[in-house]
Protein backbone atom coordinates (compact mmCIF):
# COMPACT_ATOMS: atom_id res chain seq x y z
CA UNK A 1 62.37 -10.11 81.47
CA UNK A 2 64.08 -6.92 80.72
CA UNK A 3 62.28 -5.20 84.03
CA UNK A 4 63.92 -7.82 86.28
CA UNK A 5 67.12 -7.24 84.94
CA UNK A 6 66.82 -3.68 85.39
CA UNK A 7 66.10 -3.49 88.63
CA UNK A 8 68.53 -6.17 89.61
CA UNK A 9 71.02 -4.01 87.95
CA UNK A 10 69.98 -0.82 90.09
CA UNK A 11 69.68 -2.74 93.26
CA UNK A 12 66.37 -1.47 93.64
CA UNK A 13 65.02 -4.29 95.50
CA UNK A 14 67.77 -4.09 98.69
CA UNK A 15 68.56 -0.36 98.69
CA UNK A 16 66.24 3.16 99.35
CA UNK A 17 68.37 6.04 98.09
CA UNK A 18 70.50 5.65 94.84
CA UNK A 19 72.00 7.92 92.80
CA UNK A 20 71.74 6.51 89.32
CA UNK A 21 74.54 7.90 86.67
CA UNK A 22 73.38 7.61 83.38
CA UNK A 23 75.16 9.37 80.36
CA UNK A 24 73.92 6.88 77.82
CA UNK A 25 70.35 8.41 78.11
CA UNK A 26 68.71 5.20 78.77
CA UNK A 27 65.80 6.65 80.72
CA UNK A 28 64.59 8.09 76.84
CA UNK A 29 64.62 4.07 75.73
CA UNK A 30 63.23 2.57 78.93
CA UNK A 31 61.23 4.34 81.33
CA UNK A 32 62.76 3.13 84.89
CA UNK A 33 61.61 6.25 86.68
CA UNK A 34 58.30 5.21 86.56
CA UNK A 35 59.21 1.75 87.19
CA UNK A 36 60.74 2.63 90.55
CA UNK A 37 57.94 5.15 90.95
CA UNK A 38 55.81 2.13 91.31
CA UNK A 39 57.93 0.85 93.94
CA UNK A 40 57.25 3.96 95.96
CA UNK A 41 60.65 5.82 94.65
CA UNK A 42 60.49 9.44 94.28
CA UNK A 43 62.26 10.46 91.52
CA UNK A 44 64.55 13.24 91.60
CA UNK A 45 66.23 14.91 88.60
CA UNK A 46 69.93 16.00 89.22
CA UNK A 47 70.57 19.43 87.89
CA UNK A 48 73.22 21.47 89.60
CA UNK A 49 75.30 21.06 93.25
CA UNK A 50 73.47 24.01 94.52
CA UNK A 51 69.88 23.17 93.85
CA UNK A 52 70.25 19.54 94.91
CA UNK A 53 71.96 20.79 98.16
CA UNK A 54 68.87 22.81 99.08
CA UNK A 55 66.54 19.26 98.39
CA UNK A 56 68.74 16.94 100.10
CA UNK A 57 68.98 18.58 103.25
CA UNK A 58 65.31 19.62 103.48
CA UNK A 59 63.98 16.76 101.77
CA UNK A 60 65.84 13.55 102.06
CA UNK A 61 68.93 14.05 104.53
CA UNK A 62 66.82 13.12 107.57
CA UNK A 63 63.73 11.11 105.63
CA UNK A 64 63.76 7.99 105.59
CA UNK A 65 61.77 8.03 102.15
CA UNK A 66 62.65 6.21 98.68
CA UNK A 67 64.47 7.88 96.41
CA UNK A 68 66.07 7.66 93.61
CA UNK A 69 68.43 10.65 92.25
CA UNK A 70 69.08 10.43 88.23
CA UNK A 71 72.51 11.90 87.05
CA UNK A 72 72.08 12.05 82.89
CA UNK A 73 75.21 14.35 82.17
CA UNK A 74 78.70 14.69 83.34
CA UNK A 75 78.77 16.84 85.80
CA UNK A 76 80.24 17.56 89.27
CA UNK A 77 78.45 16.26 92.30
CA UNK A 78 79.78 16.60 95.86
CA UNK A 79 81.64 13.78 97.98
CA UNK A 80 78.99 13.53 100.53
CA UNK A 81 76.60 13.16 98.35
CA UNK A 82 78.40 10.22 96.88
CA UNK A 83 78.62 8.91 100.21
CA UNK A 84 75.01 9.32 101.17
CA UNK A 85 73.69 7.33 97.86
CA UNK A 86 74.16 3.90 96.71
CA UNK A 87 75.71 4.94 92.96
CA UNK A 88 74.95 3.27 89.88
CA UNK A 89 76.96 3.42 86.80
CA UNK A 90 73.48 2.61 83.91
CA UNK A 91 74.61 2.59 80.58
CA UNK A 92 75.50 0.40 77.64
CA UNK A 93 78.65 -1.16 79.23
CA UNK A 94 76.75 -2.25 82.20
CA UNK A 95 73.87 -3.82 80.44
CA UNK A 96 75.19 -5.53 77.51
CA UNK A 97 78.44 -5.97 78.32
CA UNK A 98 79.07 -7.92 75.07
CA UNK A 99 77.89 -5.51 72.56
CA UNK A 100 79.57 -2.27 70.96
CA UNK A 101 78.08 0.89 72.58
CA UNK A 102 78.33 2.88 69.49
CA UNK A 103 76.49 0.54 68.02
CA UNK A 104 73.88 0.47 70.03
CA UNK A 105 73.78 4.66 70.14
CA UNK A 106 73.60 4.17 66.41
CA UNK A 107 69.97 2.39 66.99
CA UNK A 108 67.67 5.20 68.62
CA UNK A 109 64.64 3.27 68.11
CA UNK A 110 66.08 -0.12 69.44
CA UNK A 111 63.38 -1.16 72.37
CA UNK A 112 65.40 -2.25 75.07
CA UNK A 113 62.99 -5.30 76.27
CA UNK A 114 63.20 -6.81 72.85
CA UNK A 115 67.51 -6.26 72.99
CA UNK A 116 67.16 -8.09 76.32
CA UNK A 117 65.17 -11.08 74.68
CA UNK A 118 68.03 -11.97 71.99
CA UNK A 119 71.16 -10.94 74.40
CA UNK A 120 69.62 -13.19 77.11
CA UNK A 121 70.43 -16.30 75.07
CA UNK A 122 73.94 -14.76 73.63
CA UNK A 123 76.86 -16.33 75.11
CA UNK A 124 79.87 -14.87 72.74
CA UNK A 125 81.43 -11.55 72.93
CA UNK A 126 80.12 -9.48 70.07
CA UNK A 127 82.12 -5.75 70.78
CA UNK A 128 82.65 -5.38 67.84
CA UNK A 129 80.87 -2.67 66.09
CA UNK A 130 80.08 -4.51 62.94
CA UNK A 131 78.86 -7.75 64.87
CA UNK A 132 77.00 -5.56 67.23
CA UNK A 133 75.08 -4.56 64.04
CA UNK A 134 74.97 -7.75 62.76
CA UNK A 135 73.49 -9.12 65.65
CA UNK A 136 70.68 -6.36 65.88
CA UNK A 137 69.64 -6.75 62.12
CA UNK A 138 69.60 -10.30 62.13
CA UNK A 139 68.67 -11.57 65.87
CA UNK A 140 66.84 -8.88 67.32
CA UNK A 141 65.16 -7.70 64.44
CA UNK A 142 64.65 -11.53 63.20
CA UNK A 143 61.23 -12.92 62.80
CA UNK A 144 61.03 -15.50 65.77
CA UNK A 145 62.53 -12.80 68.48
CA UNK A 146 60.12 -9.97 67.36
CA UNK A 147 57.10 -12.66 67.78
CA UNK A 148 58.08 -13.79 71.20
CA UNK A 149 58.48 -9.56 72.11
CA UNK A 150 54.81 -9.39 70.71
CA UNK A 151 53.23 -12.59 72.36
CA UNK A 152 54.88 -11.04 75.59
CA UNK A 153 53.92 -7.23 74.89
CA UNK A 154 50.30 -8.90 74.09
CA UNK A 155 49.65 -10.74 77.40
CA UNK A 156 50.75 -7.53 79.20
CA UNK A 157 48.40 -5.54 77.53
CA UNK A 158 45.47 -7.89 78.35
CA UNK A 159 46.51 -7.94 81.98
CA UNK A 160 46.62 -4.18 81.71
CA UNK A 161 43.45 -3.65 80.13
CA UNK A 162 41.55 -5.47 82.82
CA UNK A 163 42.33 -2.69 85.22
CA UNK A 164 39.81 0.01 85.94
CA UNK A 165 39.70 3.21 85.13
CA UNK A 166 42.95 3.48 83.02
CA UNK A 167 43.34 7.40 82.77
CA UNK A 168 43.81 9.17 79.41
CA UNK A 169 47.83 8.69 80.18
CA UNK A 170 47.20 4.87 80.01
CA UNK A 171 46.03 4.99 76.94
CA UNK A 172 48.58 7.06 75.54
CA UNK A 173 50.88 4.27 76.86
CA UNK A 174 48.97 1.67 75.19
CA UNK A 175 49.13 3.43 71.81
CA UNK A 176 53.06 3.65 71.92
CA UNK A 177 53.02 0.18 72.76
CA UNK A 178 50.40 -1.41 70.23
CA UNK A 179 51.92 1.43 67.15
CA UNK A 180 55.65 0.00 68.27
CA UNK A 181 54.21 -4.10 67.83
CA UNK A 182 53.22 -3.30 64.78
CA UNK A 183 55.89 -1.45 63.37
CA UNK A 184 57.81 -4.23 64.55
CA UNK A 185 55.43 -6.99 63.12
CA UNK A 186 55.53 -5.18 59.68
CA UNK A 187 59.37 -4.43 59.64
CA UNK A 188 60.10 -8.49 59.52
CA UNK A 189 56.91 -10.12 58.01
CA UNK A 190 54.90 -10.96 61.16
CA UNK A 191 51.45 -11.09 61.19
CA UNK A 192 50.13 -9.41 64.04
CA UNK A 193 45.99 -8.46 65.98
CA UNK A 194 45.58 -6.16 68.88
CA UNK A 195 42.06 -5.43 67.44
CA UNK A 196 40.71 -6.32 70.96
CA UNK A 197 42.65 -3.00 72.27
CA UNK A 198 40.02 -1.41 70.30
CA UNK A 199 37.25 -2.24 71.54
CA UNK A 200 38.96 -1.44 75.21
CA UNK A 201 39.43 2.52 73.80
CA UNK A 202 36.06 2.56 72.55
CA UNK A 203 34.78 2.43 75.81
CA UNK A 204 36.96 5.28 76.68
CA UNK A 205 36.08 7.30 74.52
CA UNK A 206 32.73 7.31 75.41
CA UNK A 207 32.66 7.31 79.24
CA UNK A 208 35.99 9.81 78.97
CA UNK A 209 36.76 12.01 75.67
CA UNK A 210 34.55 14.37 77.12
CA UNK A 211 37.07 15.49 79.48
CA UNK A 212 40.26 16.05 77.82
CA UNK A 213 39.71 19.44 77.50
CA UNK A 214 39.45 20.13 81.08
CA UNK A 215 43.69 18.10 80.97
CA UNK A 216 46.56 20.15 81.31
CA UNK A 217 50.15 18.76 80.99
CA UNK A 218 53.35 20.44 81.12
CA UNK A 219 55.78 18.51 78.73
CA UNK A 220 52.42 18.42 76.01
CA UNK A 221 49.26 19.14 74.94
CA UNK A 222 46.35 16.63 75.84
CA UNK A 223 44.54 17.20 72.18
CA UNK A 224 44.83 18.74 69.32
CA UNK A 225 42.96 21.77 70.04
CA UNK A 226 45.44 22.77 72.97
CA UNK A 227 48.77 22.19 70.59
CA UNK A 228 48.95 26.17 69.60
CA UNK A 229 48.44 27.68 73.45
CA UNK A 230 51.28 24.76 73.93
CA UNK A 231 54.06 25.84 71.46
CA UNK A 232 53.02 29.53 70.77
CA UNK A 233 54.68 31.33 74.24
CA UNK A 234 57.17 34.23 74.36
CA UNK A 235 56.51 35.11 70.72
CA UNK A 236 59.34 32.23 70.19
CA UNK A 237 60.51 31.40 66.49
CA UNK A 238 58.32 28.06 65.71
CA UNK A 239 57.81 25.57 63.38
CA UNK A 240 54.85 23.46 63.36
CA UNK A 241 55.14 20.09 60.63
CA UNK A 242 51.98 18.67 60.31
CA UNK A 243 52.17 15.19 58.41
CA UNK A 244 48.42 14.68 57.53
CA UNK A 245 47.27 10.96 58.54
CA UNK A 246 50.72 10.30 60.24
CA UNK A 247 49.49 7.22 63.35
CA UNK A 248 51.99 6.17 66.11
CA UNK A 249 53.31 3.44 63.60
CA UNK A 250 53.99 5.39 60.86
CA UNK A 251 56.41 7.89 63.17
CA UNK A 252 58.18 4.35 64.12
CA UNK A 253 59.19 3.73 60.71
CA UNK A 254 60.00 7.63 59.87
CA UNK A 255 62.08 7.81 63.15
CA UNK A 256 64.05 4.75 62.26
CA UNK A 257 66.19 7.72 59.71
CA UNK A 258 66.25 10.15 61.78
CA UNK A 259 70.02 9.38 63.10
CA UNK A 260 70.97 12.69 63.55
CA UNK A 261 68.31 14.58 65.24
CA UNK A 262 67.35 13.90 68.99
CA UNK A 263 63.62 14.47 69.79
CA UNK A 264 61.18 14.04 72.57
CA UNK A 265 58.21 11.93 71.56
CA UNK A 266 55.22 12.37 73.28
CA UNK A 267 51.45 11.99 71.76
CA UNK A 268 47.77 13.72 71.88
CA UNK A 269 44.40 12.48 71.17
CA UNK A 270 42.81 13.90 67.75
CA UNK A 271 39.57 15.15 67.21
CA UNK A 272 36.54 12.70 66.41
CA UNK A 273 35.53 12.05 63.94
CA UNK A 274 39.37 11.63 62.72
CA UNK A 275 38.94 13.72 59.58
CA UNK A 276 41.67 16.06 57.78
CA UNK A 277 38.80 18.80 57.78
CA UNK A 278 37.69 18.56 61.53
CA UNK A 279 40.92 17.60 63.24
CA UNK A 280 43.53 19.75 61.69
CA UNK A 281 41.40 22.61 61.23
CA UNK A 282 41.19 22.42 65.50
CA UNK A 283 45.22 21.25 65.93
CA UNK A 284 46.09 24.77 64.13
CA UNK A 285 43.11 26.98 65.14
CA UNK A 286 43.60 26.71 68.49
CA UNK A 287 39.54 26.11 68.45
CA UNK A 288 37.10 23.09 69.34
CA UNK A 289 35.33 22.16 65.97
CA UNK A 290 31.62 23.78 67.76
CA UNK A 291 33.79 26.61 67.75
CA UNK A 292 34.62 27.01 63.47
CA UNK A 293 32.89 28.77 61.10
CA UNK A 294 33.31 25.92 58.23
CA UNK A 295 34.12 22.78 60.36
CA UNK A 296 33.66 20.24 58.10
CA UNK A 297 36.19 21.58 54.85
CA UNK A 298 39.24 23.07 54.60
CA UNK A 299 38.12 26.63 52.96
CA UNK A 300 39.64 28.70 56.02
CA UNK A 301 41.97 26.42 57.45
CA UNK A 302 44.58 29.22 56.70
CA UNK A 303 43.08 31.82 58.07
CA UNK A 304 42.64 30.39 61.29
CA UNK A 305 45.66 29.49 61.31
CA UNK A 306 46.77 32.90 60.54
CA UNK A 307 44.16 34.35 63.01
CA UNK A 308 45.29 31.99 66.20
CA UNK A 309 49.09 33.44 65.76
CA UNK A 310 47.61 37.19 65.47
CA UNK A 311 45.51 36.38 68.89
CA UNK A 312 48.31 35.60 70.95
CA UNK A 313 50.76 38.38 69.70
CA UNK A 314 52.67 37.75 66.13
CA UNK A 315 52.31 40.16 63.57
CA UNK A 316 50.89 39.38 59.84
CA UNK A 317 54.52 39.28 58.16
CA UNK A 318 55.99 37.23 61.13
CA UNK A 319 53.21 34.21 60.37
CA UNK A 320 53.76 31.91 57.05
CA UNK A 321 51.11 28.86 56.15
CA UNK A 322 53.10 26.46 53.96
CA UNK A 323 52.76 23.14 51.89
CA UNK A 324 55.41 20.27 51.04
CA UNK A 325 59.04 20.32 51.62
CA UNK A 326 60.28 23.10 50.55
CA UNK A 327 58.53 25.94 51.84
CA UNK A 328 59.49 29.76 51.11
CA UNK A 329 60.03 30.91 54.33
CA UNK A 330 60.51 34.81 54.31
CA UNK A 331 63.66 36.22 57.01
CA UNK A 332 60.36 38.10 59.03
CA UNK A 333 58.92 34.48 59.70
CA UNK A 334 58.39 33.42 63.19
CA UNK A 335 55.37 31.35 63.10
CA UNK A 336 55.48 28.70 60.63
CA UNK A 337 52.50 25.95 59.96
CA UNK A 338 53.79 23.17 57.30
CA UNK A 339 51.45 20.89 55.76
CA UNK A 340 52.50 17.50 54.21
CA UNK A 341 50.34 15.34 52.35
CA UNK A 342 52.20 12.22 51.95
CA UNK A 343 51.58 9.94 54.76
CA UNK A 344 47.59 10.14 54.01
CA UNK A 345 47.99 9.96 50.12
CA UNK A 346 49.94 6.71 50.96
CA UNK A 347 47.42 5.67 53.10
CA UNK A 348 44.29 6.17 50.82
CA UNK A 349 46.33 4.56 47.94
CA UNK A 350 47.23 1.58 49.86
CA UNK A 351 46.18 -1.83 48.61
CA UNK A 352 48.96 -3.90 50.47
CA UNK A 353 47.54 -3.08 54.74
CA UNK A 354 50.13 -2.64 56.93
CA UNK A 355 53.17 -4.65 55.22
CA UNK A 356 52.46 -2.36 52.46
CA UNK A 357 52.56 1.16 54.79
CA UNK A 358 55.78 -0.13 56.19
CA UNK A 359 56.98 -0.32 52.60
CA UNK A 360 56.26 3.09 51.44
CA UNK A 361 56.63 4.97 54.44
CA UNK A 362 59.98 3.20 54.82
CA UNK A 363 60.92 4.92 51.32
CA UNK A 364 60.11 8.50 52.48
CA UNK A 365 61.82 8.08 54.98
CA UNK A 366 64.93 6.96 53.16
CA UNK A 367 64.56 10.27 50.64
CA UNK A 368 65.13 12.38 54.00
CA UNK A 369 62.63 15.27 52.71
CA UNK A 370 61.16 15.38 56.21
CA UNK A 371 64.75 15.03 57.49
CA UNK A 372 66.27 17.59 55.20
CA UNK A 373 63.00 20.27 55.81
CA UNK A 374 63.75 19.66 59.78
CA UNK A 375 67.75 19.84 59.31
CA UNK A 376 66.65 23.40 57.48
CA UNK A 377 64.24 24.82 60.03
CA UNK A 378 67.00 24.05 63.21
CA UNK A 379 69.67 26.44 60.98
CA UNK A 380 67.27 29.11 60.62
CA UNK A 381 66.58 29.04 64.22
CA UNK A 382 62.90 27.65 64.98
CA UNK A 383 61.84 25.85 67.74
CA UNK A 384 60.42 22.63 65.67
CA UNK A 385 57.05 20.43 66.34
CA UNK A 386 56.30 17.62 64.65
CA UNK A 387 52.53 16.11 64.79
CA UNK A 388 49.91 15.00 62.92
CA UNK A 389 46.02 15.78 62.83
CA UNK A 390 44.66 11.83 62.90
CA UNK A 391 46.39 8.66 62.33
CA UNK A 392 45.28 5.45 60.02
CA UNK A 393 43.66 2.23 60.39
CA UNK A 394 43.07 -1.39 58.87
CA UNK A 395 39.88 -1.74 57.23
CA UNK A 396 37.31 -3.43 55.50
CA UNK A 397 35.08 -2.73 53.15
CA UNK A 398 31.08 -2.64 54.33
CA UNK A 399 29.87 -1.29 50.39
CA UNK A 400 29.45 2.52 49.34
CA UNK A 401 27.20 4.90 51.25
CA UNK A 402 26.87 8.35 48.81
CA UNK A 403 24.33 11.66 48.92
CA UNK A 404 22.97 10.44 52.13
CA UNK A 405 24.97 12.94 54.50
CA UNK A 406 26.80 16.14 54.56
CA UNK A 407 30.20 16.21 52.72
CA UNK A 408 33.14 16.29 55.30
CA UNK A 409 35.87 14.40 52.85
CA UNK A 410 35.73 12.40 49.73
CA UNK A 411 38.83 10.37 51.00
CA UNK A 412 37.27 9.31 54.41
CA UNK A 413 35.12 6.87 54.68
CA UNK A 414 34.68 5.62 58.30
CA UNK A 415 31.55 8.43 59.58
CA UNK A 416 28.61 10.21 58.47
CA UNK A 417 27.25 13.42 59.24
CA UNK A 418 23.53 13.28 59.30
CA UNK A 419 21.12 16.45 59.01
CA UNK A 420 18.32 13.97 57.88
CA UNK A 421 17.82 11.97 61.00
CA UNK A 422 15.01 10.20 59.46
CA UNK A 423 17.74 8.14 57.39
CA UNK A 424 19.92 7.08 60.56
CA UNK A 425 18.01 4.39 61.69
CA UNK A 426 17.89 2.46 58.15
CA UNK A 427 21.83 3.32 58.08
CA UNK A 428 22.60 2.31 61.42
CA UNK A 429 21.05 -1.41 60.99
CA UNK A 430 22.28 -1.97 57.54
CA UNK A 431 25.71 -1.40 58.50
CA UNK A 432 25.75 -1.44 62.48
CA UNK A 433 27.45 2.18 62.83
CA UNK A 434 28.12 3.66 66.18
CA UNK A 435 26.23 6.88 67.08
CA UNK A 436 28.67 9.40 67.88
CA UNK A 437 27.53 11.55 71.08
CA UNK A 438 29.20 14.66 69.30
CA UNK A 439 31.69 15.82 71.66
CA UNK A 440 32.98 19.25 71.08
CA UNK A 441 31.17 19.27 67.69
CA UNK A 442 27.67 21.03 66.72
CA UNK A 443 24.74 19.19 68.26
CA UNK A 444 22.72 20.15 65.31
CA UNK A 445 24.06 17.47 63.50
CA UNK A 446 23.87 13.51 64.30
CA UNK A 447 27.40 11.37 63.99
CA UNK A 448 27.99 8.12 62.86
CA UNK A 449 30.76 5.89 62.85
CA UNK A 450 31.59 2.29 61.21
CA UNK A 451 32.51 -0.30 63.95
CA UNK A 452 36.34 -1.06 64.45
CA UNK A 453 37.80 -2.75 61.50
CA UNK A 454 35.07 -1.32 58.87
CA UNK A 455 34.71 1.48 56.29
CA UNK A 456 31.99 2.92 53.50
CA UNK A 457 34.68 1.22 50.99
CA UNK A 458 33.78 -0.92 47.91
CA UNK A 459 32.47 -4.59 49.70
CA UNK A 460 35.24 -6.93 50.99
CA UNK A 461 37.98 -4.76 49.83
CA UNK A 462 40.83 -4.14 52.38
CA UNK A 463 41.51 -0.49 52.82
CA UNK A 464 44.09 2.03 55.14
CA UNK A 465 41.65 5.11 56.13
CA UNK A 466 40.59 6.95 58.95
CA UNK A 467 37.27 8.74 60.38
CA UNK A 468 36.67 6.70 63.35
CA UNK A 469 37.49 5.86 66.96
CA UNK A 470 39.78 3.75 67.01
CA UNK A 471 43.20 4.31 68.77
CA UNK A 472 45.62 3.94 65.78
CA UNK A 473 43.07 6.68 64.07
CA UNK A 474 42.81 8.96 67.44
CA UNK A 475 46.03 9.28 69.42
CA UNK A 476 49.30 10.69 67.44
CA UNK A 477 52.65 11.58 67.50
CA UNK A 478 53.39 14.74 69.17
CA UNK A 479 57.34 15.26 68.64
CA UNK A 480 59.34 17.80 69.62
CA UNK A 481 62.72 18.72 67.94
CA UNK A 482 65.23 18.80 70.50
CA UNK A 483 68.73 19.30 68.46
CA UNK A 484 69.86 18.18 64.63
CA UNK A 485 73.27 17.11 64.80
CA UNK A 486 75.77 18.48 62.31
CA UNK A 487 72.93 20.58 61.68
């Protein structure tokens, strides 16, 4: 496995203080900093001669601690530092020796585990850049190695999900993961069920949603309502795209074009019940649902946009709410929210499941309007966000369920919102719905939610949608824009 070859490579096993060089970035494709975390590591980010001077000789010089020093630039680093560390040249060269680097810089979304799985039985040089490509569209991307990544990615998240307690970072782990599988599954034609992760997160969210509020990261919000206090500090210049409906495997298949802009991809949990009206009113108010005036439409969703920028210090002409690609964005603008619709009018128009979201996200993202609107926000300046409100999920139909609750959104139909509770308990047998406790929503109303895999669709028909708990619907992309090439 790809971990054991890692770690062989870094000698991680035999020595205690390395100095790893790595100016091919592979840290952004493969986590090993928290893989030699685990092995009691501390991890220790190389930024100038002076700064490391002052930690090595307090901290490490005379400790007889793990650690493990990570170089990612070109840069000069003293002699006796060299001497003191077992170095590591980590890169393309030293991985996969027989494959062209640029080539493999090319692929930014290439998952380094399933590289490892077809270059493990390779035995002829391929440095060539065209057979390096080659190789990656027809081996690693073929059919029978993407089902032996998924059968191994599957028994790892079994063993995983057996451990206790698993922290709301776990599960953001777990999303990556099962969104990446089945981006991967889709992309070649492999059929593909992680449903039982699902009823794993369920269980989460009850015993632990409540607390997410109370979560405070530094590198990115913990849910949507914390997303504005995240990227509104210093009065910076920002940008804020919010693709409506966009899950963790959608962003796979967008990011697969995004060649020449480097990002940092982290996610955040939505707001339940995963609706455009309660969830993206609260990513771009700033406020828990409890907290709006009209939670459950969109009627002031600009206002409090508008209203959240004023609080914490732009003025009215420096703050611009804006739909599709092509926004007019005025030279006073320094707050910018961007709203675009297509991911969820692909999703509540799709009658092909998740082959056919690959194929029509995989079209966007081969028009480059997202790519073109992000190329044009980096030359005027902004600091750029990209996120979504709620994801999308597999579903089938349990039969029609009309005038019985208040009106959230015509297009969702995974949850009621009950004022009536005399109809709940009729509802709740006839179509085995989950009662909702309500978190950070008004208590004057009662919640319900289909089980995993179900929606209030027409009977037996196989729908995308959202509304629910389940993880694809409830943890999302949060991106940041870190550079646009030839931008």
């Amino acid at each position: 496995m790809f971990k054991e070859y890692l770690l062989q490579i870094l000698s991680a096993n035999y020595e205690d203080k390395m100095m790893i060089f790595d100016f091919d970035g592979i840290e952004k494709r493969y986590s090993y900093a928290k893989l030699l975390s685990k092995l009691d590591f501390q991890i220790i980010r190389y930024d100038d001669a002076t700064q490391f001077r002052f930690i090595y000789e307090s901290e490490i010089k005379d400790n007889k601690k793990k650690v493990a020093v990570i170089v990612d630039c070109e840069q000069y680093v003293p002699y006796d530092f060299l001497q003191s560390f077992y170095g590591v040249n980590l890169g393309w060269v030293q991985l996969f020796p027989n494959l062209n680097r640029e080539a493999l810089l090319k692929h930014k979304t290439l998952d380094l585990a399933m590289l490892y799985n077809a270059y493990s039985g390779l035995y002829e040089n391929l440095s060539e850049f065209e057979k390096t490509t080659s190789f990656i569209r027809q081996i690693v991307y073929g059919k029978a190695n993407v089902e032996q990544y998924i059968r191994e990615l599957k028994e790892e998240m079994t063993v995983f999900l057996k451990m206790k307690d698993l922290d709301f970072n776990a599960w953001l782990y777990i999303a990556s993961q099962k969104g990446k599988a089945e981006y991967l599954a889709a992309k070649c034609g492999a059929l593909i069920n992680l449903s039982f992760v699902d009823e794993e997160f369920k269980k989460f969210v009850f015993e632990r949603y409540s607390t997410l509020s109370s979560l405070i990261q530094k590198d990115s919000p913990v849910i949507v309502s914390r997303v504005m206090d995240h990227i509104l500090k210093n009065n910076a210049k920002i940008a804020l795209i919010v693709m409506d409906g966009m899950s963790v495997f959608d962003f796979n298949v967008l990011s697969e074009y995004f060649d020449d802009i480097d990002y940092q991809e982290d996610y955040i949990y939505a707001m339940i019940p995963t609706t455009t009206a309660i969830s993206r009113q609260s990513l771009l108010s700033g406020k828990f649902p409890v907290e709006l005036t009209r939670p459950f439409d969109l009627s002031r969703e600009e206002r409090e946009f508008i209203s959240k920028a004023q609080a914490v210090g732009y003025m009215g002409k420096q703050i611009c709410y804006a739909r599709g690609y092509n926004p007019d964005i005025g030279p006073t603008i320094k707050c910018l929210s961007i709203i675009v619709n297509d991911i969820d009018d692909l999703v509540h128009g799709q009658i092909q499941g998740r082959f056919g979201m690959y194929s029509d996200i995989n079209l966007l993202a081969k028009s480059g309007k997202i790519q073109r609107l992000i190329r044009n926000l980096y030359k005027q300046g902004f600091n750029i966000y990209l996120t979504s409100d709620h994801g999308n999920t597999l579903c089938t139909g349990l039969g029609s369920v009309k005038g019985t609750g208040v009106e959230v959104e015509t297009k969702s139909r995974r949850m009621l919102i009950l004022k009536d509770f005399a109809k709940s308990k009729e509802l709740i047998e006839k179509y085995d719905l989950i009662e909702y406790p309500g978190y950070y929503l008004d208590k004057q109303y009662k919640y319900y939610i289909c089980n995993n895999g179900t929606s209030f669709d027409v009977k037996n028909s196989v729908v995308m949608t959202h509304g629910g708990i389940s993880i694809d619907e409830v943890i999302v992309p949060f991106i940041k824009i870190k550079a646009v090439r030839n931008g």
